[in-house]
PDB file of N, CA and C in Angstrom:
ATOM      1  N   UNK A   1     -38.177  22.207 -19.771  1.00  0.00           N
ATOM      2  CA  UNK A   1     -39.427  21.543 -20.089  1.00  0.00           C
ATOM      3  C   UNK A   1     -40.308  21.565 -18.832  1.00  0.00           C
ATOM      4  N   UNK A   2     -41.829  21.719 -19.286  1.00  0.00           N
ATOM      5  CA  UNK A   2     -42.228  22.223 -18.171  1.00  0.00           C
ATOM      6  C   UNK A   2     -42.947  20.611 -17.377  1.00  0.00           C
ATOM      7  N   UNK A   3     -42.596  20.418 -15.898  1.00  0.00           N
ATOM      8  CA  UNK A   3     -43.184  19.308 -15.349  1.00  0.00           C
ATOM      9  C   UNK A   3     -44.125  18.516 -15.960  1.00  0.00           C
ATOM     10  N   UNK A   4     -45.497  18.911 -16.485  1.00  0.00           N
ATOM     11  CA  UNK A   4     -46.669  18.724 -17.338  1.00  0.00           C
ATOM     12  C   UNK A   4     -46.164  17.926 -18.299  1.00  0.00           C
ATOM     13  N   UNK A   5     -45.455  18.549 -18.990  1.00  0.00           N
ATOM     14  CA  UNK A   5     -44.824  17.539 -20.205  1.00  0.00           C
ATOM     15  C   UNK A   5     -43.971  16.759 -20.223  1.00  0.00           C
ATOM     16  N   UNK A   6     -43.059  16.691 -18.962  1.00  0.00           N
ATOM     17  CA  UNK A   6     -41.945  15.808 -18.998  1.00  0.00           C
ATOM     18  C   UNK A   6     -42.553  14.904 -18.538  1.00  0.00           C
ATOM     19  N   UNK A   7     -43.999  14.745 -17.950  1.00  0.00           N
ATOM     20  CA  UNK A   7     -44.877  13.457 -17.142  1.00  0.00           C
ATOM     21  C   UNK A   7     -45.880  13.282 -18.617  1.00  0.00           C
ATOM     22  N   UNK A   8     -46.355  14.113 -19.666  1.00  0.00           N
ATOM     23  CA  UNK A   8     -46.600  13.331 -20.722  1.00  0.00           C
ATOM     24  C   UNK A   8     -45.265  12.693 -21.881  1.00  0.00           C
ATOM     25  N   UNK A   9     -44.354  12.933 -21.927  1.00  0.00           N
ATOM     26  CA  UNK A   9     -42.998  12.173 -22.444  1.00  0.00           C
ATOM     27  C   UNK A   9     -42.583  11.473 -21.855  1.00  0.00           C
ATOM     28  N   UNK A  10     -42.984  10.448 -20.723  1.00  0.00           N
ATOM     29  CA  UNK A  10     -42.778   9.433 -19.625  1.00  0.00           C
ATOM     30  C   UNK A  10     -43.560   8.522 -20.064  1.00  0.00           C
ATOM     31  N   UNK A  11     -44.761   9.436 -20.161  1.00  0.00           N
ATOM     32  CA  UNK A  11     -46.198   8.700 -20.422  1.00  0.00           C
ATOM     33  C   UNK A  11     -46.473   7.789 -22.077  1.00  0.00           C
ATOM     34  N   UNK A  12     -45.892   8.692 -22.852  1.00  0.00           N
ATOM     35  CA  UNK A  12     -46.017   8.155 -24.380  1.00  0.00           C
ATOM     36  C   UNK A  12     -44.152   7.366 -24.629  1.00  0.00           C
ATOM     37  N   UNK A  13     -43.321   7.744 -23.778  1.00  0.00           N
ATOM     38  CA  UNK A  13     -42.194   7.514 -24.424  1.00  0.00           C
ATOM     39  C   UNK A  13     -42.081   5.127 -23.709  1.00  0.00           C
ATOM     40  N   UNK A  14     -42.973   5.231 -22.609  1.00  0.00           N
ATOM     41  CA  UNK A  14     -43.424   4.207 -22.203  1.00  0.00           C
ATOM     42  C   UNK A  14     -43.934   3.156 -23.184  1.00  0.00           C
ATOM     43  N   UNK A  15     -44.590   3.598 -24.085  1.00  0.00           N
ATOM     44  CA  UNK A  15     -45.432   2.915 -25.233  1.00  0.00           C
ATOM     45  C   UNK A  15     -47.119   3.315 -24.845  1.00  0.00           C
ATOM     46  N   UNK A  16     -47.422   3.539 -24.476  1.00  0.00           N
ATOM     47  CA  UNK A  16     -48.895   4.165 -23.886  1.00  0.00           C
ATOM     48  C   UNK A  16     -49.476   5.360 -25.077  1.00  0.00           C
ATOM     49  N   UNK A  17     -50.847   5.118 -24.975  1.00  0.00           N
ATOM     50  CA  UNK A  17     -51.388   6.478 -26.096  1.00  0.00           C
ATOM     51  C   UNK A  17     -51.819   7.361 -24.974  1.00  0.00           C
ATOM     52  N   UNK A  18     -52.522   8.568 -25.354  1.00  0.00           N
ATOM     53  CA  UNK A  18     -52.965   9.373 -24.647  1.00  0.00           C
ATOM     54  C   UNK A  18     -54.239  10.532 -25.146  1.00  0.00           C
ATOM     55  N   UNK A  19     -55.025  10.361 -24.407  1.00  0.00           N
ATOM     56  CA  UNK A  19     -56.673  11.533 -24.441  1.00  0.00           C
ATOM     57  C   UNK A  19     -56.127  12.948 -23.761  1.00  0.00           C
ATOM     58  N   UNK A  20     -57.373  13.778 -24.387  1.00  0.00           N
ATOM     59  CA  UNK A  20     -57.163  14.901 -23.797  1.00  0.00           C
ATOM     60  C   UNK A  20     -58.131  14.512 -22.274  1.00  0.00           C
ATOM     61  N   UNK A  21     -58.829  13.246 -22.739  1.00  0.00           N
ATOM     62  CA  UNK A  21     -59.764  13.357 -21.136  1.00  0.00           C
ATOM     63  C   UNK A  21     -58.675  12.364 -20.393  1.00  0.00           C
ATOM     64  N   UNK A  22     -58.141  11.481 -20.877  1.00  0.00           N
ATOM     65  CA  UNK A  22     -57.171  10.573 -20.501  1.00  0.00           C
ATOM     66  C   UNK A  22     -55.803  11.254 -19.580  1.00  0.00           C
ATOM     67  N   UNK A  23     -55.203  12.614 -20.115  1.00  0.00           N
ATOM     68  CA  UNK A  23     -54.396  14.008 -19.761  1.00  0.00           C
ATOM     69  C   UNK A  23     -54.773  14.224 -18.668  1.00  0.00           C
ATOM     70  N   UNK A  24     -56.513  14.677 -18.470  1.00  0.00           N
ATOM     71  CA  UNK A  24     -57.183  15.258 -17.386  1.00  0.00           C
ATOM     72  C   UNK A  24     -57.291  14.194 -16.362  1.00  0.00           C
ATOM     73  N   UNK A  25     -57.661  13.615 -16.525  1.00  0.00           N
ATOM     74  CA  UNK A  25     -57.559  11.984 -15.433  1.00  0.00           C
ATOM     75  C   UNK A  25     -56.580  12.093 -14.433  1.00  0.00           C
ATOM     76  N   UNK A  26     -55.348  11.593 -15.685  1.00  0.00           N
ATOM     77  CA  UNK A  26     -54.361  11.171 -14.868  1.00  0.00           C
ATOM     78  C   UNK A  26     -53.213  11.894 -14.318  1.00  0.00           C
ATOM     79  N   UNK A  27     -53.412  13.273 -14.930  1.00  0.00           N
ATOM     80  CA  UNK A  27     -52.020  14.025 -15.220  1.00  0.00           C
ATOM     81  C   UNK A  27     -52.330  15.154 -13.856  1.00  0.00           C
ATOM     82  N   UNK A  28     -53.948  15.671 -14.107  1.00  0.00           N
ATOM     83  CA  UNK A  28     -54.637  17.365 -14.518  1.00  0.00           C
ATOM     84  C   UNK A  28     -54.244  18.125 -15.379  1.00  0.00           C
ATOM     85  N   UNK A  29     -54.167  17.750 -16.485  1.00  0.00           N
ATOM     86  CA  UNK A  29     -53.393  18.657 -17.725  1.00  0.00           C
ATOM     87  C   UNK A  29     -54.482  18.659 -18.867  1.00  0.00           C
ATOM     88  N   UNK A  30     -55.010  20.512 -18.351  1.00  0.00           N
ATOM     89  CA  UNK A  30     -56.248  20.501 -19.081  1.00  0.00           C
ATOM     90  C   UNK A  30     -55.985  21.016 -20.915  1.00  0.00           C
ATOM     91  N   UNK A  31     -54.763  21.086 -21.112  1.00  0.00           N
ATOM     92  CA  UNK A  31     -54.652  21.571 -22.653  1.00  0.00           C
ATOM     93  C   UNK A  31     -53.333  20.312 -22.936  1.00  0.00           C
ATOM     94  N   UNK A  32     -54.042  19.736 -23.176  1.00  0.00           N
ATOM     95  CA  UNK A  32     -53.021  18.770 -23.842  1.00  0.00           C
ATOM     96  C   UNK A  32     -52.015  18.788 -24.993  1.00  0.00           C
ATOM     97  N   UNK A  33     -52.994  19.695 -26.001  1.00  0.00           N
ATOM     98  CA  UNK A  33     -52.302  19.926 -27.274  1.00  0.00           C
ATOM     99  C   UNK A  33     -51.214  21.002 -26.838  1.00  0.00           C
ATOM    100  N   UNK A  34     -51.021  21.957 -26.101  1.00  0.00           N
ATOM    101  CA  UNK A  34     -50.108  22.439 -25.752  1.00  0.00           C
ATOM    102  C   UNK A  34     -48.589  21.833 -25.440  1.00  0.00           C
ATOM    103  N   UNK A  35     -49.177  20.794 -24.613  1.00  0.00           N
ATOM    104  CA  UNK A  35     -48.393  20.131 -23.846  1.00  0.00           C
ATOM    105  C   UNK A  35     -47.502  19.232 -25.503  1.00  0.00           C
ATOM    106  N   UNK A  36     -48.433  18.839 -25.818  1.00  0.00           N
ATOM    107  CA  UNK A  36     -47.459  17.781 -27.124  1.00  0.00           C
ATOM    108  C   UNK A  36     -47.254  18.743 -28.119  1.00  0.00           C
ATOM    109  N   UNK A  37     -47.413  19.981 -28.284  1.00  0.00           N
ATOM    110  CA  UNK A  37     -46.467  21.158 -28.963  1.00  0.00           C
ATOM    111  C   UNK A  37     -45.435  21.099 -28.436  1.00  0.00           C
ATOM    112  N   UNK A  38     -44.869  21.478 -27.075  1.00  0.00           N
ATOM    113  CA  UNK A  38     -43.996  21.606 -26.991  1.00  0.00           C
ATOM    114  C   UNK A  38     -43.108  20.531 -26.875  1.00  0.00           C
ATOM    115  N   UNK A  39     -43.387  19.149 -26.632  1.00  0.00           N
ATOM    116  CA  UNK A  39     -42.896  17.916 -27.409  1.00  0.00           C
ATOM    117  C   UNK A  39     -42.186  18.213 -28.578  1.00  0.00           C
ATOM    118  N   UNK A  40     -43.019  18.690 -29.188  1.00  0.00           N
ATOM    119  CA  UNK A  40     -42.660  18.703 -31.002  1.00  0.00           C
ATOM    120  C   UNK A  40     -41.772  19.725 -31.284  1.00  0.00           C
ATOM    121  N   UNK A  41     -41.997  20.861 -30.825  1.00  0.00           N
ATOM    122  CA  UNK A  41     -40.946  21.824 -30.818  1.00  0.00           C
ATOM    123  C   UNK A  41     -39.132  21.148 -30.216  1.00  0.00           C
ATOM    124  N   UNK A  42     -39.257  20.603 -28.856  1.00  0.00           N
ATOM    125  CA  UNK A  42     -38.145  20.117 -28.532  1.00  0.00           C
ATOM    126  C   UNK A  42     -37.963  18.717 -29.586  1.00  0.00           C
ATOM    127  N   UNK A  43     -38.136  18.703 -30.486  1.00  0.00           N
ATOM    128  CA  UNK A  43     -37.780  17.758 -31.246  1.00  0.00           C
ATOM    129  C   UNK A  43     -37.668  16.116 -31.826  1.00  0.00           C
ATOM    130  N   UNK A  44     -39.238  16.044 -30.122  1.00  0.00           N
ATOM    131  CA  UNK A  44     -40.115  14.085 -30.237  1.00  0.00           C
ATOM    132  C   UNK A  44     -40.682  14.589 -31.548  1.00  0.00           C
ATOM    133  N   UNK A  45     -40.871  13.231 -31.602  1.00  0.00           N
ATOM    134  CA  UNK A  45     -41.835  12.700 -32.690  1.00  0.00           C
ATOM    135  C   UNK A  45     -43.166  12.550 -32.118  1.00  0.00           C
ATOM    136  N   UNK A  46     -44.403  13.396 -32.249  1.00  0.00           N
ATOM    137  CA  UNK A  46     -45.294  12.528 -32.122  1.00  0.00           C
ATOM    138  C   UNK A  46     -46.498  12.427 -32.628  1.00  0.00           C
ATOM    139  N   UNK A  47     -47.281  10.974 -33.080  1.00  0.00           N
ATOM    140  CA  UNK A  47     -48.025  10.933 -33.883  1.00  0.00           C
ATOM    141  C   UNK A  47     -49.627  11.107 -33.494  1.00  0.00           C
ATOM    142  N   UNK A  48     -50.353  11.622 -33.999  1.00  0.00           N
ATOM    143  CA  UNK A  48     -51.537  12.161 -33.776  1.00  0.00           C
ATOM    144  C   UNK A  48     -52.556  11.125 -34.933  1.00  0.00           C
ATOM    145  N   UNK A  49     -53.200  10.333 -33.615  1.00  0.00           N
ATOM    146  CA  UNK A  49     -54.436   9.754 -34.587  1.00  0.00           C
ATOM    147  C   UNK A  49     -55.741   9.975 -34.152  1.00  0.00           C
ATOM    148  N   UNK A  50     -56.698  10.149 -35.361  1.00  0.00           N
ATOM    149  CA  UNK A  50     -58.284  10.359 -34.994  1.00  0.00           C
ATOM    150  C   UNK A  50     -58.901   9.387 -34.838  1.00  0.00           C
ATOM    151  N   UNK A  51     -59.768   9.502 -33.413  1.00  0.00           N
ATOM    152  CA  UNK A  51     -60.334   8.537 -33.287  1.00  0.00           C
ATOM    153  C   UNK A  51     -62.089   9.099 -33.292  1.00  0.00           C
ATOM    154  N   UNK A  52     -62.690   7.909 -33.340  1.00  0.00           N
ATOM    155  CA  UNK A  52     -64.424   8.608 -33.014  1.00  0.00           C
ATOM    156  C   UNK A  52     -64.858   8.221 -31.580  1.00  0.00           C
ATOM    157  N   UNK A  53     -65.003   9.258 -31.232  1.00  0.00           N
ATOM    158  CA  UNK A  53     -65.723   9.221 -29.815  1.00  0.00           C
ATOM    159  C   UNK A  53     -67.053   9.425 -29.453  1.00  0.00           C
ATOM    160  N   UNK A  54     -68.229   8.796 -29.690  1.00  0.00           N
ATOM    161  CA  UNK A  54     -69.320   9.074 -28.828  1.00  0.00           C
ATOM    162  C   UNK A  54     -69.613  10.662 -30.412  1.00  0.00           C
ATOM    163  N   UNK A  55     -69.821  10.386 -31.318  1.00  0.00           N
ATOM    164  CA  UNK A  55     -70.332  11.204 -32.420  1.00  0.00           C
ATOM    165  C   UNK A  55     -69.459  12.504 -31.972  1.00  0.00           C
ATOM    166  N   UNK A  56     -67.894  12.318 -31.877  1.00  0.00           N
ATOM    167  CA  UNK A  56     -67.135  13.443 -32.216  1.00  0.00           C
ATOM    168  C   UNK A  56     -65.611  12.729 -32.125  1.00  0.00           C
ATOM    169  N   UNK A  57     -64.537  13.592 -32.904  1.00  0.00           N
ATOM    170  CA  UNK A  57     -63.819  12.944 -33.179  1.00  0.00           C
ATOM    171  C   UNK A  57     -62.703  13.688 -32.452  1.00  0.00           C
ATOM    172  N   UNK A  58     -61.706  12.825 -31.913  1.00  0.00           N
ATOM    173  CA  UNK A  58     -60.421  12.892 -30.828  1.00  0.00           C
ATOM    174  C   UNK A  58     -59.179  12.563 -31.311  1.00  0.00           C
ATOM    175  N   UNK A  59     -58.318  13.832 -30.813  1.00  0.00           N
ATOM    176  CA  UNK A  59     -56.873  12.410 -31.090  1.00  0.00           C
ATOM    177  C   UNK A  59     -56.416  12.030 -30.330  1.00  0.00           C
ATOM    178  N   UNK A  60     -56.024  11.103 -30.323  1.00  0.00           N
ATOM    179  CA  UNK A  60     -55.170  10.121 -29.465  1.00  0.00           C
ATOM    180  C   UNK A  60     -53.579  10.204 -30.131  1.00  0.00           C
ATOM    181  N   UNK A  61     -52.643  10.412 -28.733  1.00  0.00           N
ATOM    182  CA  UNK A  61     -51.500  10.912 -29.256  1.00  0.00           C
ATOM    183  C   UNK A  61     -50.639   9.520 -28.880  1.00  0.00           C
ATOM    184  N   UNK A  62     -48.985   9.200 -29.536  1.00  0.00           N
ATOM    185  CA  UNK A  62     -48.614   8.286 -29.729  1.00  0.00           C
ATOM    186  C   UNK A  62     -47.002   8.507 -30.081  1.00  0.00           C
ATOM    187  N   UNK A  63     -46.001   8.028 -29.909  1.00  0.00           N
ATOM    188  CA  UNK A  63     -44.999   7.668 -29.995  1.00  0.00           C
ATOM    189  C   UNK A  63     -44.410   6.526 -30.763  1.00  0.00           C
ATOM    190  N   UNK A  64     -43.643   6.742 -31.458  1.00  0.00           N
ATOM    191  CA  UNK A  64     -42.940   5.359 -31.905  1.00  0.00           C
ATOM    192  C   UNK A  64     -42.699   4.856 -31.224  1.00  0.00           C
ATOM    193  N   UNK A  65     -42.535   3.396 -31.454  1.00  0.00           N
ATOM    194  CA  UNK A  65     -41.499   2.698 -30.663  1.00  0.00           C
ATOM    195  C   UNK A  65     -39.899   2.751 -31.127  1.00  0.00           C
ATOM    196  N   UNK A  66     -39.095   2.495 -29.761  1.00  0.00           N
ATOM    197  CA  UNK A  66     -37.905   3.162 -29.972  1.00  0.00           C
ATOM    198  C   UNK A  66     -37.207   1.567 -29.827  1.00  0.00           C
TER     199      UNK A  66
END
């Protein structure tokens, strides 16, 4: 797993949501959706909700609680 993602599966497995500008902030992880593919491929769960941002719409990514 590549560094990038094992610091967003830290990040959501915490209870925390996450932006793709939120990614860029805190991480520098400019393709986010990549990053929570390969989440999903290794076999997390994770849930993808739309949010509205400023007249366009985002997801904000999310984890169960465990």
């Amino acid at each position: 797993m590549k560094p990038q993602t094992k610091q967003v599966l830290g990040w959501l497995k915490a209870g925390n949501t996450l932006t793709s500008r939120q990614a860029q902030k805190l991480f520098g992880i400019d393709r986010l959706a990549s990053r929570i593919g390969e989440l999903r491929d290794a076999g997390h769960t994770v849930i993808t909700t739309m949010i509205r941002v400023r007249k366009s719409n985002i997801g904000r990514y999310s984890m169960e609680a465990m």
